[in-house]
N, C-alpha and C. Protein backbone atom coordinates (compact mmCIF):
# COMPACT_ATOMS: atom_id res chain seq x y z
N UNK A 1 -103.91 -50.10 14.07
CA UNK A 1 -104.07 -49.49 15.37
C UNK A 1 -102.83 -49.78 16.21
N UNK A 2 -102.06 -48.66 17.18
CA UNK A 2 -101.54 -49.29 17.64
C UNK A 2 -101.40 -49.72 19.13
N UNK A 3 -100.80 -50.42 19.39
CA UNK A 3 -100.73 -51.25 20.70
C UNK A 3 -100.66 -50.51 21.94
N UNK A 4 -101.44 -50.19 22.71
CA UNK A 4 -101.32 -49.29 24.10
C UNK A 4 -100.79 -50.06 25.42
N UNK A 5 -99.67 -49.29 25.54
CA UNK A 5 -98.71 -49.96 26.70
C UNK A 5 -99.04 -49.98 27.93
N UNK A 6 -99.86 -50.88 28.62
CA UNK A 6 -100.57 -50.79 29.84
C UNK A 6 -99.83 -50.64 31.09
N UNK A 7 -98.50 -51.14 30.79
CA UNK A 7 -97.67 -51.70 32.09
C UNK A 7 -96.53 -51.84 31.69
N UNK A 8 -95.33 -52.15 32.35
CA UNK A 8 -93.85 -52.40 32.09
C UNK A 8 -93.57 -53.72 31.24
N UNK A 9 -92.66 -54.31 31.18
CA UNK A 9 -92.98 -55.72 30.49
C UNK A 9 -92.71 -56.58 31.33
N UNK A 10 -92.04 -55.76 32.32
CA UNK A 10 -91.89 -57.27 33.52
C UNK A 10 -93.46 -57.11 34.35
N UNK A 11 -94.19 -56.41 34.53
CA UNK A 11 -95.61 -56.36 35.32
C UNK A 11 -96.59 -56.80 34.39
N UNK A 12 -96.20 -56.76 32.79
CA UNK A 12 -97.08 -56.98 31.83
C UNK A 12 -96.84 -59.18 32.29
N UNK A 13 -96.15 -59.62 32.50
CA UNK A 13 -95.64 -60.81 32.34
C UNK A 13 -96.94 -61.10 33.72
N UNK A 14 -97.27 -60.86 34.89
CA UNK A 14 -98.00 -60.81 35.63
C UNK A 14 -99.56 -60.68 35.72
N UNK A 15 -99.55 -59.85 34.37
CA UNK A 15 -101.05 -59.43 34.18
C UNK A 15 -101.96 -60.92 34.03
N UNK A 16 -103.49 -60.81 34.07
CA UNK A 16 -103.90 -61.34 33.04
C UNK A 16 -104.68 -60.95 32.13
N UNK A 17 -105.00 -61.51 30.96
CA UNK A 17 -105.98 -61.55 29.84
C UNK A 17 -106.64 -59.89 30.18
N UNK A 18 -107.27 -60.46 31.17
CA UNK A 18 -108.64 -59.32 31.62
C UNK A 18 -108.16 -58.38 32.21
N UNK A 19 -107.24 -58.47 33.01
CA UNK A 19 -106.52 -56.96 33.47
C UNK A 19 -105.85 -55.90 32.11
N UNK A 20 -105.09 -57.08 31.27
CA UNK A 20 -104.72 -56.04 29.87
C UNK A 20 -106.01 -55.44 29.09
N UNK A 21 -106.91 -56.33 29.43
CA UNK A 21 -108.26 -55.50 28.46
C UNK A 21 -108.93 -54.53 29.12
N UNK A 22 -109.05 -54.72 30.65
CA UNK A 22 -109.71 -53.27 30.93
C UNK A 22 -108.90 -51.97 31.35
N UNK A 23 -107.60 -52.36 31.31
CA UNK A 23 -106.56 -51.64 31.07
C UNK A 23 -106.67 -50.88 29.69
N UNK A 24 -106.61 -51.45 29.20
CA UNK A 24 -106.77 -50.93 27.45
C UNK A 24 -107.85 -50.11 26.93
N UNK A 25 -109.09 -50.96 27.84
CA UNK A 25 -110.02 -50.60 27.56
C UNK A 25 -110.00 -48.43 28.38
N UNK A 26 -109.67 -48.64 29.67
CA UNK A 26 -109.32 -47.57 30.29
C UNK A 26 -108.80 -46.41 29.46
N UNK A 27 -107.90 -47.02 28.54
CA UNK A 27 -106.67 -46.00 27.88
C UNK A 27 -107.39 -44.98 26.69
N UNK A 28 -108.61 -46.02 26.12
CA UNK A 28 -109.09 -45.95 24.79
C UNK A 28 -110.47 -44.84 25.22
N UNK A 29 -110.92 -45.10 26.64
CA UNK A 29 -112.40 -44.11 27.10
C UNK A 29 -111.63 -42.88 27.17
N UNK A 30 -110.17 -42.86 28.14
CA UNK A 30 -109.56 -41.56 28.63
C UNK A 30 -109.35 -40.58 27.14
N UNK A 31 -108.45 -40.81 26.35
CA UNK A 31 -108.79 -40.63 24.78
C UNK A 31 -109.78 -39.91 24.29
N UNK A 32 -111.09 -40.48 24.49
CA UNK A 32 -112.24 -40.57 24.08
C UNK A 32 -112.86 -39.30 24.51
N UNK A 33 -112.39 -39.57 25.51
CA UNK A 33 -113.56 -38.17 26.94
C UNK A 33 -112.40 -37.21 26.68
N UNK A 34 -111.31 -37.05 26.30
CA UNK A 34 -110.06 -35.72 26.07
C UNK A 34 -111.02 -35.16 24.50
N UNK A 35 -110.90 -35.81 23.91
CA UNK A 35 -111.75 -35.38 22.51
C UNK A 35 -112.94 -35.07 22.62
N UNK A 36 -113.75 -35.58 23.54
CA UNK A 36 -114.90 -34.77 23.94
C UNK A 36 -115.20 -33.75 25.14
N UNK A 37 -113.93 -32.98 25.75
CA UNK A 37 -113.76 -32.46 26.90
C UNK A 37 -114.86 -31.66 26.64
N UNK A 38 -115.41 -30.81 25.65
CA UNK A 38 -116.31 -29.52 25.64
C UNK A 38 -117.31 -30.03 25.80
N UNK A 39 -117.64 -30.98 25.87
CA UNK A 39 -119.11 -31.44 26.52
C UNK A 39 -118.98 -32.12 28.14
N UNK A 40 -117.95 -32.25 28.69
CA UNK A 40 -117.88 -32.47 30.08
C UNK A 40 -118.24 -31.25 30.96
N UNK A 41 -118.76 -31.54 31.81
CA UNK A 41 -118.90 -30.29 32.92
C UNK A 41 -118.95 -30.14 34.02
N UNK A 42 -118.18 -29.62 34.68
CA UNK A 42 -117.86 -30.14 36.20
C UNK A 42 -118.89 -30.10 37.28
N UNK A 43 -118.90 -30.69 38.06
CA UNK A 43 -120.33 -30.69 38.56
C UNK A 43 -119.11 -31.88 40.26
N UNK A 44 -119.21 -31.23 41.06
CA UNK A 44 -118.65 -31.94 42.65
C UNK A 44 -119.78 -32.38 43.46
N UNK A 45 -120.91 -32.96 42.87
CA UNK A 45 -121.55 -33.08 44.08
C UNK A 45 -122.30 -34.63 43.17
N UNK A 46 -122.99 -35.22 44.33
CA UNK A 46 -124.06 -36.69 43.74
C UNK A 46 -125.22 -36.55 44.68
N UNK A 47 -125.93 -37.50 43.70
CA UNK A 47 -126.00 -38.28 42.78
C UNK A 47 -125.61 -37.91 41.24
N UNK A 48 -124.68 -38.12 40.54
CA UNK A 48 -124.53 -37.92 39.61
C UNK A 48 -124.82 -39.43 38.41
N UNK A 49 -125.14 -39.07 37.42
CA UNK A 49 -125.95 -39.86 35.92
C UNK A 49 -124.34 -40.86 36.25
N UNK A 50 -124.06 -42.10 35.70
CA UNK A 50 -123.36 -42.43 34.92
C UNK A 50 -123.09 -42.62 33.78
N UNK A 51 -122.51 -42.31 32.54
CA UNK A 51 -123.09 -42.39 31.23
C UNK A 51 -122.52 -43.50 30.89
N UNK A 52 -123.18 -43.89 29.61
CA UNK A 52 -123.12 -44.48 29.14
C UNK A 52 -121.79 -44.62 27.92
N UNK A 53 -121.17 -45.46 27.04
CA UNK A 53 -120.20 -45.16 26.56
C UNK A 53 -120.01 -43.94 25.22
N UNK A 54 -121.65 -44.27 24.98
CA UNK A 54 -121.63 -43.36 23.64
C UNK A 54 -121.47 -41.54 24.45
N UNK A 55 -121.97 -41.91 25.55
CA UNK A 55 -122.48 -40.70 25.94
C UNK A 55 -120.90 -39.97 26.64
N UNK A 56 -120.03 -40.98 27.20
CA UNK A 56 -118.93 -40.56 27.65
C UNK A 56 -118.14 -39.94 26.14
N UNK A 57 -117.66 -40.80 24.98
CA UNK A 57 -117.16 -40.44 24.08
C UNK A 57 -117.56 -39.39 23.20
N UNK A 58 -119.37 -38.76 23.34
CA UNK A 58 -119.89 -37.63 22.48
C UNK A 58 -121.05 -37.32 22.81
N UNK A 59 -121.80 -37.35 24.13
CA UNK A 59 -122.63 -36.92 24.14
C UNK A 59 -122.51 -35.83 25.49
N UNK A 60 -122.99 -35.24 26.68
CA UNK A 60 -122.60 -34.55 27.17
C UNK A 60 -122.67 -34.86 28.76
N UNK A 61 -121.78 -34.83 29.71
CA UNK A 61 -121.52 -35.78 30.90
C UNK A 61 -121.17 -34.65 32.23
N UNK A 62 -121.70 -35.31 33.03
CA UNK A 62 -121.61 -33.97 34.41
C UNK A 62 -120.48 -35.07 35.74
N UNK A 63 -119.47 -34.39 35.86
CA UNK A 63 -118.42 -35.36 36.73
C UNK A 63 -117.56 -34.53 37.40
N UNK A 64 -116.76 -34.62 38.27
CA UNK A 64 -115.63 -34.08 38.90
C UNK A 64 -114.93 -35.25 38.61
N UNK A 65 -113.48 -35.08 39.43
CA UNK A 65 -112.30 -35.96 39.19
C UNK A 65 -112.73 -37.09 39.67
N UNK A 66 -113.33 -37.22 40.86
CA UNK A 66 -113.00 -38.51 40.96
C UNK A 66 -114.56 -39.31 40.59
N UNK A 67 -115.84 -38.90 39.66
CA UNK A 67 -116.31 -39.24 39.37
C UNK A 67 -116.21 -39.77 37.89
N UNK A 68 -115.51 -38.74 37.51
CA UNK A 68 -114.91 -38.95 35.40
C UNK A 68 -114.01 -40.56 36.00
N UNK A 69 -113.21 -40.52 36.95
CA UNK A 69 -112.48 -41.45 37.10
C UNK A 69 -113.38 -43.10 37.53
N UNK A 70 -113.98 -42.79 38.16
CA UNK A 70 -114.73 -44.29 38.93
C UNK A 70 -116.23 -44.56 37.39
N UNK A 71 -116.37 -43.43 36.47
CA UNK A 71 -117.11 -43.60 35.48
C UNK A 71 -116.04 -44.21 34.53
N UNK A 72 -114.67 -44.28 34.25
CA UNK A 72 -114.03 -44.60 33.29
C UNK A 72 -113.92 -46.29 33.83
N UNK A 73 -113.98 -47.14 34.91
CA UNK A 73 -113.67 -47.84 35.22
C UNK A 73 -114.73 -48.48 35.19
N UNK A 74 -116.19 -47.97 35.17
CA UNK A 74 -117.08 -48.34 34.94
C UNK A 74 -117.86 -49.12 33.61
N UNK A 75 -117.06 -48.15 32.32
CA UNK A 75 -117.10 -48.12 31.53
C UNK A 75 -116.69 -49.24 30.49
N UNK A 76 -115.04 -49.59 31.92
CA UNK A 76 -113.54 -50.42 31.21
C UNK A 76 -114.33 -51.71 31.68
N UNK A 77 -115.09 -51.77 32.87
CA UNK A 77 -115.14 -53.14 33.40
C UNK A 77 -114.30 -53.75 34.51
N UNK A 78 -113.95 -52.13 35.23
CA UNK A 78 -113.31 -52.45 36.39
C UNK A 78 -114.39 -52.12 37.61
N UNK A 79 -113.68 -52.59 39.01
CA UNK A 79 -114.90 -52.80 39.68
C UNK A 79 -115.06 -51.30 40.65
N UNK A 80 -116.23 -51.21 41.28
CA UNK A 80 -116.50 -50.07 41.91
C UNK A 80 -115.71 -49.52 43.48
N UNK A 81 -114.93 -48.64 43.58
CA UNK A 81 -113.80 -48.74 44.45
C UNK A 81 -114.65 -48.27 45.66
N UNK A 82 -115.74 -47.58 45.45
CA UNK A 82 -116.71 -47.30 46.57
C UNK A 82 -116.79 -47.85 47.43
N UNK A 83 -116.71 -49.14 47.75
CA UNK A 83 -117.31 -50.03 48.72
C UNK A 83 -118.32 -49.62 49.80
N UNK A 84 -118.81 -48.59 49.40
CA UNK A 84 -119.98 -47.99 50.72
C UNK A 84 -119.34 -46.77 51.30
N UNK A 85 -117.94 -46.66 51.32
CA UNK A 85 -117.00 -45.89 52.00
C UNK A 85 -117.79 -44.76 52.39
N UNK A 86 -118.10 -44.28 53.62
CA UNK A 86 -118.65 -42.92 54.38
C UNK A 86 -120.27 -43.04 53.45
N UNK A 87 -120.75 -44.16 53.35
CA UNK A 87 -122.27 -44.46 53.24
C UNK A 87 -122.79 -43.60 51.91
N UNK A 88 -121.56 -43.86 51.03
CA UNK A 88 -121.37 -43.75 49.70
C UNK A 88 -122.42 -44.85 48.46
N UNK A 89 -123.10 -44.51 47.35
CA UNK A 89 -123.82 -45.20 47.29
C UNK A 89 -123.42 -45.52 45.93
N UNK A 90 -123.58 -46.92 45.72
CA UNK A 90 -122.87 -47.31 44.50
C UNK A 90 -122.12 -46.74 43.27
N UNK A 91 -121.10 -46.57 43.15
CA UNK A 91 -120.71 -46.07 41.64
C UNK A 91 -120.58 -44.25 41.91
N UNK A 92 -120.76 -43.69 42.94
CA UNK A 92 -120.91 -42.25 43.26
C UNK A 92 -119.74 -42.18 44.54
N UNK A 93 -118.73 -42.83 44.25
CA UNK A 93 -118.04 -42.26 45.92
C UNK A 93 -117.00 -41.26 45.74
N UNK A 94 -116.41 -40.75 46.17
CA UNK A 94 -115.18 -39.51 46.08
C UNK A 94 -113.99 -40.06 46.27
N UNK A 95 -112.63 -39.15 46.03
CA UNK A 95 -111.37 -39.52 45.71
C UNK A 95 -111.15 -40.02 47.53
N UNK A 96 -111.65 -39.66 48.50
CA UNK A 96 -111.37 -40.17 49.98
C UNK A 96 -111.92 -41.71 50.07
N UNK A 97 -113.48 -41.91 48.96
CA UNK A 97 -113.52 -43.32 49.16
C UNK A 97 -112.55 -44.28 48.73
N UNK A 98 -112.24 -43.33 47.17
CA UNK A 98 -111.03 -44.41 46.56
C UNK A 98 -109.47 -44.66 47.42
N UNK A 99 -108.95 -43.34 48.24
CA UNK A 99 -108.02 -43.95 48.87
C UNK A 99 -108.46 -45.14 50.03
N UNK A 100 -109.81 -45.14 51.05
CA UNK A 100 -109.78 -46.01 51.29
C UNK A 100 -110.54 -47.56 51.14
N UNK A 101 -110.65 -47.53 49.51
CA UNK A 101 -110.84 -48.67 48.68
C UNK A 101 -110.04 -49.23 47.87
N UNK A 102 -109.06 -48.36 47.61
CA UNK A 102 -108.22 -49.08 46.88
C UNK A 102 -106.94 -49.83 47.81
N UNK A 103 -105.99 -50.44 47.11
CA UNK A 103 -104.50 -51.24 47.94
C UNK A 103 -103.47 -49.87 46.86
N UNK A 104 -103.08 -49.47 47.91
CA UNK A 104 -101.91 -48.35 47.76
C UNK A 104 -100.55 -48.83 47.16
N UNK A 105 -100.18 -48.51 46.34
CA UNK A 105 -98.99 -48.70 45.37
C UNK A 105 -98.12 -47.76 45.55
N UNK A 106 -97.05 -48.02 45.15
CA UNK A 106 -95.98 -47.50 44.83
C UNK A 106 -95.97 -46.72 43.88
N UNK A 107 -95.44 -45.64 43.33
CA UNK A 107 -95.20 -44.70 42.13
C UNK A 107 -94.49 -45.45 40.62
N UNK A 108 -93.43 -46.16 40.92
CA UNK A 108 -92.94 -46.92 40.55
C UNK A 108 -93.71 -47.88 39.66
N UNK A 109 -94.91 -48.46 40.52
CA UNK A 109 -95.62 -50.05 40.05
C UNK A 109 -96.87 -49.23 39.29
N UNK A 110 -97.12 -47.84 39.30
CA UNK A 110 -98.26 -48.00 38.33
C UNK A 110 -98.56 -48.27 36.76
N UNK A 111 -99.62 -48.61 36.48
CA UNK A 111 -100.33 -49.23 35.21
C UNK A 111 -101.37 -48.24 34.77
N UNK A 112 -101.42 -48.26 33.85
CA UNK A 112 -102.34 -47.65 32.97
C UNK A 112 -103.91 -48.00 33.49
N UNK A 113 -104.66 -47.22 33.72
CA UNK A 113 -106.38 -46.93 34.73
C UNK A 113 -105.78 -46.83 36.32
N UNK A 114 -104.63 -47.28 37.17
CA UNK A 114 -104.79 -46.70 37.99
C UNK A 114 -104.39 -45.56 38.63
N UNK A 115 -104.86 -45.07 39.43
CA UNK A 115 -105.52 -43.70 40.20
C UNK A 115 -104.82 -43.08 40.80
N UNK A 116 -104.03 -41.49 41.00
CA UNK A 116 -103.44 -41.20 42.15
C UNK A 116 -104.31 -39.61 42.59
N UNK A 117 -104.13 -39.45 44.00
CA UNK A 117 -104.93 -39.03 44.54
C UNK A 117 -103.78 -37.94 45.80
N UNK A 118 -104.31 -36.69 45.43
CA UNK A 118 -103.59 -35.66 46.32
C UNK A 118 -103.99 -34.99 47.67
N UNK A 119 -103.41 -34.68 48.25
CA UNK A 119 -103.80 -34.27 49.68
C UNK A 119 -103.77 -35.08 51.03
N UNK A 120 -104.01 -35.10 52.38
CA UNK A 120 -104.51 -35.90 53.43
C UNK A 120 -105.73 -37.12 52.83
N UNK A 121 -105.69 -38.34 52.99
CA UNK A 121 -106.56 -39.04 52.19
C UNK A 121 -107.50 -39.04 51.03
N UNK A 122 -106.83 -37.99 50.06
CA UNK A 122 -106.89 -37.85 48.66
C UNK A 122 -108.62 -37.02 48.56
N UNK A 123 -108.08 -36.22 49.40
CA UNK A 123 -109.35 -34.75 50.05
C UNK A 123 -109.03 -33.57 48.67
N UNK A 124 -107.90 -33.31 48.31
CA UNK A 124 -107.87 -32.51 47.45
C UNK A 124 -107.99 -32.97 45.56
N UNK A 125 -107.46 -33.80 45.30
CA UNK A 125 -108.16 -34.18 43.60
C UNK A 125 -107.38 -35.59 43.15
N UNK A 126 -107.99 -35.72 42.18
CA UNK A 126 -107.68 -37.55 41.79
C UNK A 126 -107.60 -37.09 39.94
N UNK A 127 -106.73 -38.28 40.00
CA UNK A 127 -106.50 -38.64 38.37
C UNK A 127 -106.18 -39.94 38.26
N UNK A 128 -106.05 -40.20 36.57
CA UNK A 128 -106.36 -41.48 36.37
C UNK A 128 -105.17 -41.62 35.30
N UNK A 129 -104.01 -42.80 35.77
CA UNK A 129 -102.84 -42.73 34.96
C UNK A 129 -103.29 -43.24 33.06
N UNK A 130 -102.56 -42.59 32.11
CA UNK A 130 -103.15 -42.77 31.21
C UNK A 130 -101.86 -43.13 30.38
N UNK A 131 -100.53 -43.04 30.35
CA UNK A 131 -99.34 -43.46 30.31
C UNK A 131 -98.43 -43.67 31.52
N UNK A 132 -97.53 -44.55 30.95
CA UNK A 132 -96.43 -45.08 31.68
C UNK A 132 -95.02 -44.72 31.31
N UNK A 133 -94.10 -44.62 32.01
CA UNK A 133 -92.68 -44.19 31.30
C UNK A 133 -91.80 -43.07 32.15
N UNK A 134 -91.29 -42.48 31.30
CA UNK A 134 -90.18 -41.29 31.53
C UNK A 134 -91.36 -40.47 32.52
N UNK A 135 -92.14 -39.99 31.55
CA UNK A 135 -93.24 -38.86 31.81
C UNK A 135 -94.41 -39.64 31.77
N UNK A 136 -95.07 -40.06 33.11
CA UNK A 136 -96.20 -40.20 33.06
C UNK A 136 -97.49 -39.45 32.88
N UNK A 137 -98.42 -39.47 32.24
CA UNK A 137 -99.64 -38.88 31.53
C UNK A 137 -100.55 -39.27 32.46
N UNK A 138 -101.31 -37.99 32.82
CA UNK A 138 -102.52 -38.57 33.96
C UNK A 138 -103.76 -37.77 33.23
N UNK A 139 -104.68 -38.44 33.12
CA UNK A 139 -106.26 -37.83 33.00
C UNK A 139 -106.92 -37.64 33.96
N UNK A 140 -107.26 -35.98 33.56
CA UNK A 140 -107.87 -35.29 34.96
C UNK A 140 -109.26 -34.28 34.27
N UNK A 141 -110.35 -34.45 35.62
CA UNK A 141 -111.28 -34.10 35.40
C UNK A 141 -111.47 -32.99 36.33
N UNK A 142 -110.54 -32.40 36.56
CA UNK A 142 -110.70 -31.20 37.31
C UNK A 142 -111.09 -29.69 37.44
N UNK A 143 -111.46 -29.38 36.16
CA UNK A 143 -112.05 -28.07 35.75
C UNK A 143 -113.22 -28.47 34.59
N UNK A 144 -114.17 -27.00 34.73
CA UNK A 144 -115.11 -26.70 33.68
C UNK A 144 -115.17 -27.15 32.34
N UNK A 145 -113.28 -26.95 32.08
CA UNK A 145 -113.11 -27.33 30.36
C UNK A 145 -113.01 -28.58 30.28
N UNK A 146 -112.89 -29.49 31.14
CA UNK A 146 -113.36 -30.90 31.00
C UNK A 146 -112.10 -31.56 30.36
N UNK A 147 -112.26 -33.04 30.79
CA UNK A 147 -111.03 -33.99 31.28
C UNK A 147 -109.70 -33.37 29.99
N UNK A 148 -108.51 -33.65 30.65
CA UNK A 148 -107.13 -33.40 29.62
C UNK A 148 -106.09 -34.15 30.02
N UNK A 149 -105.31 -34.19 30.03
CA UNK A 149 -103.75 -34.67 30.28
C UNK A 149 -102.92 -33.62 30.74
N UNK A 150 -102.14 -34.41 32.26
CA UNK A 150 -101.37 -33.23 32.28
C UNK A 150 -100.43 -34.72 33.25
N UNK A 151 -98.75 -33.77 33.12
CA UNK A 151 -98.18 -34.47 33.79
C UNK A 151 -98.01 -34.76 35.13
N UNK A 152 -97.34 -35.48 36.16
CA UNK A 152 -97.55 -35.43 37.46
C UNK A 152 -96.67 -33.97 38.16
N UNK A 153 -96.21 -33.56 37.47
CA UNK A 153 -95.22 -31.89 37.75
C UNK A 153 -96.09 -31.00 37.53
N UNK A 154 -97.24 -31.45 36.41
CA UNK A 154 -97.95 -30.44 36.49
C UNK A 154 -99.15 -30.37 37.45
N UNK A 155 -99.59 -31.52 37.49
CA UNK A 155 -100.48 -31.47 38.52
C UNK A 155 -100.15 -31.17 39.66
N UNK A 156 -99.20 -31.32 39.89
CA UNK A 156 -98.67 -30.45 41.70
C UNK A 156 -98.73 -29.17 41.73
N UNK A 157 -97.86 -28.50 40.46
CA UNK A 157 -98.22 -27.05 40.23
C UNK A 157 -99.49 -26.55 40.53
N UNK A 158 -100.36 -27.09 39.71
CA UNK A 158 -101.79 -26.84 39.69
C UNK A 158 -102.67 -26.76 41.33
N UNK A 159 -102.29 -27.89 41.88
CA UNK A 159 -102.81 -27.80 43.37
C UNK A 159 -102.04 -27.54 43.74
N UNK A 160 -101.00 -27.00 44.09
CA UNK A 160 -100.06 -26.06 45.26
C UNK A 160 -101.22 -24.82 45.54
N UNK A 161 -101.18 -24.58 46.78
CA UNK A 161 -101.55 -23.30 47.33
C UNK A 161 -100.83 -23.24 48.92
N UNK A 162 -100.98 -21.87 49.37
CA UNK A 162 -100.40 -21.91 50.86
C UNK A 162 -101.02 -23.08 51.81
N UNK A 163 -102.00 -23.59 51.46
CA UNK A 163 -102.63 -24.90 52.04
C UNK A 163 -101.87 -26.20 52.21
N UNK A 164 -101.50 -26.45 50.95
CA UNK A 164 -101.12 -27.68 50.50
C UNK A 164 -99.76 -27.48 49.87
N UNK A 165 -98.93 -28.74 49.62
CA UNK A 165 -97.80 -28.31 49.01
C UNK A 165 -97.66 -29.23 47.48
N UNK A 166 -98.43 -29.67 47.38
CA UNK A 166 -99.40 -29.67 45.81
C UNK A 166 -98.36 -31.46 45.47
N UNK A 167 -97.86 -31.81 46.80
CA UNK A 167 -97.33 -33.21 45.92
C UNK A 167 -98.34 -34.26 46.36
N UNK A 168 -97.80 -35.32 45.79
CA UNK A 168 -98.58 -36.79 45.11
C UNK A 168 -98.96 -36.99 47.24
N UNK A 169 -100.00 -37.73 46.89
CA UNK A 169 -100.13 -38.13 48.31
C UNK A 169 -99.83 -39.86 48.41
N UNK A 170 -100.85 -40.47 47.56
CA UNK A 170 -101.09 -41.53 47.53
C UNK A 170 -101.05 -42.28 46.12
N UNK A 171 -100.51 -43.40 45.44
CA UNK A 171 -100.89 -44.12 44.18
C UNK A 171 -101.92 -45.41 44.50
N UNK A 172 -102.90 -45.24 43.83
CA UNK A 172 -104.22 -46.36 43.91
C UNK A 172 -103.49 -47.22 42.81
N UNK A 173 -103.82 -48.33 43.20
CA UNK A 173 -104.18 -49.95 42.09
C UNK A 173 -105.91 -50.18 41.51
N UNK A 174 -105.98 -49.70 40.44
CA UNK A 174 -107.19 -50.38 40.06
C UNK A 174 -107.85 -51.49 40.07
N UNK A 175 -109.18 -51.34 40.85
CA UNK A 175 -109.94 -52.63 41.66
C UNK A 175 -110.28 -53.23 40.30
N UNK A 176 -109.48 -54.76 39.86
CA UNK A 176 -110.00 -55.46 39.44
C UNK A 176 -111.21 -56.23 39.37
């Protein structure tokens, strides 16, 4: 198997133990739920199910972006970014709770599971970094055909409209 690069090697030197595993763990669900996209189905509203792991990797799962996302972290053993945010109820909050639950990063400092989020307080869609590097890889749960990879050039493309001007708003740190 091989080794999934969570972080740089100078941020990897910082990590610990448990941040590389639910990091990893993050990398290996995102994967998981891309191979099972035809059973995802978009669904923007809660209370929504959380599934379970068998059920994320092959059985059939109802999420938007920023629910596929706060379910993958769920999954990894990271913690719930919800904090109540706008009387949000456990494990069900939106990409506006996660900008204001998470500690905001730099573009630069992200790691593999955490989150970036587009628009005025991340009102328009969320993804979940899934590589690091040249070209970063983000997993997104933003349409019918259910979660994929796309790059951060592409995801701007994708949300551009006369509304918005489709760039990055904010980078989340995944709540340990």
């Amino acid at each position: 198997m091989t080794a999934i690069q969570v972080a740089s090697a100078a941020d990897l030197k910082a990590m610990s133990k448990h941040e590389i595993e639910v990091r990893t763990r993050c990398a290996q669900i995102m994967d998981a739920t891309v191979a099972n996209a035809g059973n995802w189905h978009y669904l923007a509203h809660r209370d929504l199910v959380t599934p379970n792991l068998g059920q994320a990797e092959h059985g059939i799962v109802e999420a938007d972006c920023s629910k596929g996302d706060l379910d993958i972290n769920f999954l990894a053993g990271a913690k719930d970014w919800t904090k109540g945010y706008g009387g949000a109820r456990p494990w069900q909050g939106n990409s506006v709770a996660a900008f204001h639950g998470c500690v905001h990063i730099e573009r630069a400092h992200l790691r593999v599971g955490d989150s970036v989020v587009w628009g005025n307080e991340g009102r328009i869609h969320m993804a979940k970094v899934r590589t690091i590097g040249k070209v970063t890889k983000l997993w997104g749960m933003g349409s019918e055909a259910g979660p994929s990879y796309r790059t951060f050039a592409q995801n701007n493309l994708y949300f551009k409209s006369k509304f918005y001007d489709g760039t990055v708003t904010t980078c989340l740190r995944l709540p340990l």
